[in-house]
C-alpha atoms as a PDB file:
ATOM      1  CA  UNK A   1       4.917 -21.875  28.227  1.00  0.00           C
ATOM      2  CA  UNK A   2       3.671 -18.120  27.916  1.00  0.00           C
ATOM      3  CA  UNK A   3       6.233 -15.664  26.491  1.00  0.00           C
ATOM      4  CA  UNK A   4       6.363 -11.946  27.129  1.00  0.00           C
ATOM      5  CA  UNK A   5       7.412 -10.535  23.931  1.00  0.00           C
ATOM      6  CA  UNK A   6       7.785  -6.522  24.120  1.00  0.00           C
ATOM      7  CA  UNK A   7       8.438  -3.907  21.146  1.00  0.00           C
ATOM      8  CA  UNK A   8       9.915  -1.271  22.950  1.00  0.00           C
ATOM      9  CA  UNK A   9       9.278   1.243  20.162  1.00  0.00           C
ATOM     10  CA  UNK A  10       5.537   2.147  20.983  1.00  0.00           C
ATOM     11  CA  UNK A  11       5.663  -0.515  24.226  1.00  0.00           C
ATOM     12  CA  UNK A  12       4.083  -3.105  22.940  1.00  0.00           C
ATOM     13  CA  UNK A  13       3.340  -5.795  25.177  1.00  0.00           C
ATOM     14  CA  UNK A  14       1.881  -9.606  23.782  1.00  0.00           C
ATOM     15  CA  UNK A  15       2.021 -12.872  25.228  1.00  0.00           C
ATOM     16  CA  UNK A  16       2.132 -16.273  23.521  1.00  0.00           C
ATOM     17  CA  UNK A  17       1.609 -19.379  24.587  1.00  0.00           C
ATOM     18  CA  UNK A  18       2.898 -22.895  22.692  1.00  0.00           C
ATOM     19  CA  UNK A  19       3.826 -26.092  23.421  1.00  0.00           C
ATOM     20  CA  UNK A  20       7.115 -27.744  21.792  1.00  0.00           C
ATOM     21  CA  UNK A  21       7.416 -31.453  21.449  1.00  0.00           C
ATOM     22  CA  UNK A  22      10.962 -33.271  21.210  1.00  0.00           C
ATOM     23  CA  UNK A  23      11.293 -32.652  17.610  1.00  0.00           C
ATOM     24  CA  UNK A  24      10.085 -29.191  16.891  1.00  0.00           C
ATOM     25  CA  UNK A  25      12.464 -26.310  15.921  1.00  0.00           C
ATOM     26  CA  UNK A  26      12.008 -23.489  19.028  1.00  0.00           C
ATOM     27  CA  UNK A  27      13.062 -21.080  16.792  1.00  0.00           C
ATOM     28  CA  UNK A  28      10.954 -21.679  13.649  1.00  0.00           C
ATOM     29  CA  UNK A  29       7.489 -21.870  16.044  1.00  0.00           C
ATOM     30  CA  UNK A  30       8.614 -18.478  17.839  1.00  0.00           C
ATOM     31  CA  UNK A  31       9.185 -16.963  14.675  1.00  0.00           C
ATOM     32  CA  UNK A  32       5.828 -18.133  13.355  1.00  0.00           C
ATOM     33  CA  UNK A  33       4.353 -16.937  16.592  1.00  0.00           C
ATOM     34  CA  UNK A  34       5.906 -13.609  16.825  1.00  0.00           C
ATOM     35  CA  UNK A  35       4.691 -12.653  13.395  1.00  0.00           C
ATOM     36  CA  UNK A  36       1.368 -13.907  14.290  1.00  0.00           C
ATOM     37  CA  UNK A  37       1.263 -11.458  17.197  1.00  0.00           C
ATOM     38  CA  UNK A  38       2.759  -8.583  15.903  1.00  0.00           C
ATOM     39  CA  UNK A  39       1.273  -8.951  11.904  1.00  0.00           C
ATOM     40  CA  UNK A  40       0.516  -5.283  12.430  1.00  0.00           C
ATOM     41  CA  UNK A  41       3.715  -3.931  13.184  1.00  0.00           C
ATOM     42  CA  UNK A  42       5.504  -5.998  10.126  1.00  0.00           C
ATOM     43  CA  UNK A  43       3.045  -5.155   8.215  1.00  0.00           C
ATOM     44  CA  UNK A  44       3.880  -1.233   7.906  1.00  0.00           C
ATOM     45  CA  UNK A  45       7.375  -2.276   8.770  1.00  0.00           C
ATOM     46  CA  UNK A  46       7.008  -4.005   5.608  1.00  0.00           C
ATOM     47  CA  UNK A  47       5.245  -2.103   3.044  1.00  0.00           C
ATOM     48  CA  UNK A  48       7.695   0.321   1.482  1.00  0.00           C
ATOM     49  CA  UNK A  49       9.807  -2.755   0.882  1.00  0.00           C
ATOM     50  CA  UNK A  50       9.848  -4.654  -2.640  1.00  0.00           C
ATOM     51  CA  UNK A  51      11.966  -7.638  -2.413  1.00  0.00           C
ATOM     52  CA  UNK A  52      11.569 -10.493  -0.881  1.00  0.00           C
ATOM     53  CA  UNK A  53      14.686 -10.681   0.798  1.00  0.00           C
ATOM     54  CA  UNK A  54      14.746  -7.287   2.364  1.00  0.00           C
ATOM     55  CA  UNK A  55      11.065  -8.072   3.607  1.00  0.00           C
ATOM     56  CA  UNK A  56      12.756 -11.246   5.380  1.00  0.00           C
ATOM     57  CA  UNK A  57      15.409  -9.326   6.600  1.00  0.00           C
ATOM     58  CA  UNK A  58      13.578  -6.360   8.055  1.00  0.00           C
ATOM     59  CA  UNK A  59      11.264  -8.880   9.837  1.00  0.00           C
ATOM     60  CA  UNK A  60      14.126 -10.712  11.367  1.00  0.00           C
ATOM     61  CA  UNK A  61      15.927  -7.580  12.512  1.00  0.00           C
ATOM     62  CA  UNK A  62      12.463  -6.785  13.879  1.00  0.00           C
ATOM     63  CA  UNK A  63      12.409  -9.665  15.649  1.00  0.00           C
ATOM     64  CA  UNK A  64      15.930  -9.832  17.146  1.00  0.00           C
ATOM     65  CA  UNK A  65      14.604  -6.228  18.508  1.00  0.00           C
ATOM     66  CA  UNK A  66      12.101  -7.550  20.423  1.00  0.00           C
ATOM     67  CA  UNK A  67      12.397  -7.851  24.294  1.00  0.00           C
ATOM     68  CA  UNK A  68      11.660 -11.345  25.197  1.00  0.00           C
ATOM     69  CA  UNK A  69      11.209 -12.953  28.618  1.00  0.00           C
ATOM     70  CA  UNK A  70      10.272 -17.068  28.431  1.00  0.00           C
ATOM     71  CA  UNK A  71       8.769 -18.882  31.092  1.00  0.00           C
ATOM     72  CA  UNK A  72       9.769 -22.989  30.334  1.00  0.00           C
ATOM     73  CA  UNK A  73       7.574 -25.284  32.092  1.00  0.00           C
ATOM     74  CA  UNK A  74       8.009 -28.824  31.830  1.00  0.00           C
ATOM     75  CA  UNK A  75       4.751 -31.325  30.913  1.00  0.00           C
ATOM     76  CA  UNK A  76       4.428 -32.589  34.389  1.00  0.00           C
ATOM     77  CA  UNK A  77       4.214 -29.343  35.794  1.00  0.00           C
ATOM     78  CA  UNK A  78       1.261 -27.788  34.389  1.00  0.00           C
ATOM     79  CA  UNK A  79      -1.316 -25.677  35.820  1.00  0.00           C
ATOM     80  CA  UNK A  80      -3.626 -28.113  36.737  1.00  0.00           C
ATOM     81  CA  UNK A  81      -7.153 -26.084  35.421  1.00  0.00           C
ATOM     82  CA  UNK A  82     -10.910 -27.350  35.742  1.00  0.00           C
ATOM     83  CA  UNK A  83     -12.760 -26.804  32.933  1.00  0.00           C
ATOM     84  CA  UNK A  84     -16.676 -26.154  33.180  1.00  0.00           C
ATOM     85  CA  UNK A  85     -18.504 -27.198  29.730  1.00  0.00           C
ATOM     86  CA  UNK A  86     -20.314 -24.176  28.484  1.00  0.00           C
ATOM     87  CA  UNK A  87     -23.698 -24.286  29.846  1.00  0.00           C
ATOM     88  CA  UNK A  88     -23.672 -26.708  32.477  1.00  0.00           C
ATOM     89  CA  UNK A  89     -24.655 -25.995  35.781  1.00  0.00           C
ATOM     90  CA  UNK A  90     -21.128 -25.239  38.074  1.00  0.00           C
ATOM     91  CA  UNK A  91     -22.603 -26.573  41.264  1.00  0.00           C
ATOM     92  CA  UNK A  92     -23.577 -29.668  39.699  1.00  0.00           C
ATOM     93  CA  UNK A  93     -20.217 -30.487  37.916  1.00  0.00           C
ATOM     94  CA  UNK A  94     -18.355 -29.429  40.871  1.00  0.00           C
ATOM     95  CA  UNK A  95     -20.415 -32.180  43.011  1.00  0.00           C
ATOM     96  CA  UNK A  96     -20.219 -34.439  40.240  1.00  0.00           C
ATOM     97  CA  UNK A  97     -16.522 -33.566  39.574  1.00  0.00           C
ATOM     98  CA  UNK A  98     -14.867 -32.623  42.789  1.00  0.00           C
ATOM     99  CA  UNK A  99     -17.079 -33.984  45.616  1.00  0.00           C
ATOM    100  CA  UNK A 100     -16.270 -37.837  44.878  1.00  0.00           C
ATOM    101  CA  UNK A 101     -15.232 -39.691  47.735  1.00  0.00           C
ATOM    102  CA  UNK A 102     -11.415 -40.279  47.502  1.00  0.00           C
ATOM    103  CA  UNK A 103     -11.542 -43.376  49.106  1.00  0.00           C
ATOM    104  CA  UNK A 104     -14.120 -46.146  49.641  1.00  0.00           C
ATOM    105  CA  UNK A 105     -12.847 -47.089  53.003  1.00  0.00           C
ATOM    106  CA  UNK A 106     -14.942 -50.592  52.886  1.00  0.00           C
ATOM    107  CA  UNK A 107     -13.818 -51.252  49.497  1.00  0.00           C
ATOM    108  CA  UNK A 108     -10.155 -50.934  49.708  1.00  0.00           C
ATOM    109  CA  UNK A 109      -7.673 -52.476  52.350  1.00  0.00           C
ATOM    110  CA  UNK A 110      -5.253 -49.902  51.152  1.00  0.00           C
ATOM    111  CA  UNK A 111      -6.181 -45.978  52.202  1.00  0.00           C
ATOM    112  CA  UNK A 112      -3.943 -42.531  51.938  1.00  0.00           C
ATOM    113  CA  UNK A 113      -2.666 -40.288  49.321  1.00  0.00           C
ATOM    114  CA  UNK A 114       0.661 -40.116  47.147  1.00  0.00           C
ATOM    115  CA  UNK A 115       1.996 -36.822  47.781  1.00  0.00           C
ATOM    116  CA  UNK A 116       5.137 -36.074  45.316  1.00  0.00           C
ATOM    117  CA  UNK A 117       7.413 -33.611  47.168  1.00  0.00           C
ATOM    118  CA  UNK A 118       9.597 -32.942  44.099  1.00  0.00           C
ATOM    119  CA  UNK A 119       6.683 -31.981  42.691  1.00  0.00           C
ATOM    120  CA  UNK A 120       5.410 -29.237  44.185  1.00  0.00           C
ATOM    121  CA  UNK A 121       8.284 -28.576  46.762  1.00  0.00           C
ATOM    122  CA  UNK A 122      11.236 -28.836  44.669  1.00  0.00           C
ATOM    123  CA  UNK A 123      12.963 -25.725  43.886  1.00  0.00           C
ATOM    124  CA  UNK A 124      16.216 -25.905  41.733  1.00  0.00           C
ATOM    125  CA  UNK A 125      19.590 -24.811  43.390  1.00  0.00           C
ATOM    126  CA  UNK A 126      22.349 -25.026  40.901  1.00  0.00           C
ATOM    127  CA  UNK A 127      25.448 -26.888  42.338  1.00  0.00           C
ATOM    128  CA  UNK A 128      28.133 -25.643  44.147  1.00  0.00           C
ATOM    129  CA  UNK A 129      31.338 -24.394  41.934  1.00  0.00           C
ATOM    130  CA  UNK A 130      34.356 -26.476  41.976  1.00  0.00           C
ATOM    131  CA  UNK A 131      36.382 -23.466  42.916  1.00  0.00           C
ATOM    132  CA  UNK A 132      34.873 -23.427  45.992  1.00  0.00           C
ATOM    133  CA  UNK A 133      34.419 -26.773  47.317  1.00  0.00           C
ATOM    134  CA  UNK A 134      38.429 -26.954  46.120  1.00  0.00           C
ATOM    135  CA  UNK A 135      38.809 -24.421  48.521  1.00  0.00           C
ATOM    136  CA  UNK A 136      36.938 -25.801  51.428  1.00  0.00           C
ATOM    137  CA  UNK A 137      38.831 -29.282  50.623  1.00  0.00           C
ATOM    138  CA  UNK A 138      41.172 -27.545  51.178  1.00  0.00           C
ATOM    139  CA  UNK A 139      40.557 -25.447  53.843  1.00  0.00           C
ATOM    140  CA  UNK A 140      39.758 -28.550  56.074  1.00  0.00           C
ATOM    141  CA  UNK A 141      43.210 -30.038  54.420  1.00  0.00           C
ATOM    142  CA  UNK A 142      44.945 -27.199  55.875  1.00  0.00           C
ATOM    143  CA  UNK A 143      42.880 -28.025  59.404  1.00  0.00           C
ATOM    144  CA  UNK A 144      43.410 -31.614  59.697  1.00  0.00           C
ATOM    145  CA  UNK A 145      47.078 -31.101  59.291  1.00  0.00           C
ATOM    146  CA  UNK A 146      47.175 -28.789  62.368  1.00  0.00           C
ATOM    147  CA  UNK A 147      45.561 -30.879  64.115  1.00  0.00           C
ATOM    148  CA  UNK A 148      47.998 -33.755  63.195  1.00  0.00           C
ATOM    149  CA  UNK A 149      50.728 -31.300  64.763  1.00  0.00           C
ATOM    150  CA  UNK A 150      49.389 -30.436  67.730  1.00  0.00           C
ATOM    151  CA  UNK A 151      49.472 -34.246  68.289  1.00  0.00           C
ATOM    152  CA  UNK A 152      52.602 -34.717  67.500  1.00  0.00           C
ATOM    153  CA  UNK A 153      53.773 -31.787  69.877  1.00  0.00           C
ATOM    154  CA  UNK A 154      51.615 -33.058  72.938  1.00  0.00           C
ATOM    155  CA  UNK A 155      53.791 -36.467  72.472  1.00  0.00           C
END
């Protein structure tokens, strides 16, 4: 997940990169993070300061200045990256590597790919308010009961 993480003051610019698991604390790992990247910038933020607990609270006003734009990426979805061991020849892993026969046609009654569309297709739409689908319920309400007239005038 890379974050963008700006100071605006001198502009700034760093970005992070760090995986969360179910049970870590966003907030304590970004913290930890941002103070890794910007040690610096606390650190003369910092130095006229004696206690403790102005230190902590000039850091966190620091960091509640910051400009921050997060990119979430779920597990499955990846960049899927090939990785060349240092020193090894690139045309030889990549024919070792990529140029393996997908399928053994004599081997295997069974031949094609698996192609997930939700995968790579899938862009998220978020739903349609209630508002408005109240209002085109509605709406064709309204419609059906015209037509329900008109068929009682034509009798």
């Amino acid at each position: 997940m890379p974050d963008q993480v700006r100071h605006d003051e001198n502009k700034t610019e760093r970005e992070m990169m760090f995986s969360l698991s179910p049970q870590d604390n966003f907030a304590q790992i970004f913290e930890k993070q941002v103070k890794d990247a910007f040690s610096e910038e606390i650190k003369t933020l910092t130095t006229h300061i004696e206690t403790a607990t102005e230190k902590t609270k000039a850091i966190k006003a620091f960091i509640s200045s910051l400009g921050v734009k997060v990119e979430w990426t779920h597990r499955h979805y990846v960049k899927d990256d090939e990785y060349i061991p240092h020193g090894e020849d690139i045309a030889a892993f990549l024919k070792r590597e990529i140029g393996k026969p997908i399928i053994h046609w004599e081997d295997s009654s069974q031949f094609g790919y698996e192609i997930l569309p939700n995968k790579y297709f899938y862009r998220y739409q978020p739903p349609t308010p209630a508002k408005e689908l109240l209002a085109a319920f509605w709406q064709l309400e309204k419609e059906a009961e015209k037509m329900l007239e008109d068929l009682a005038v034509a009798q």
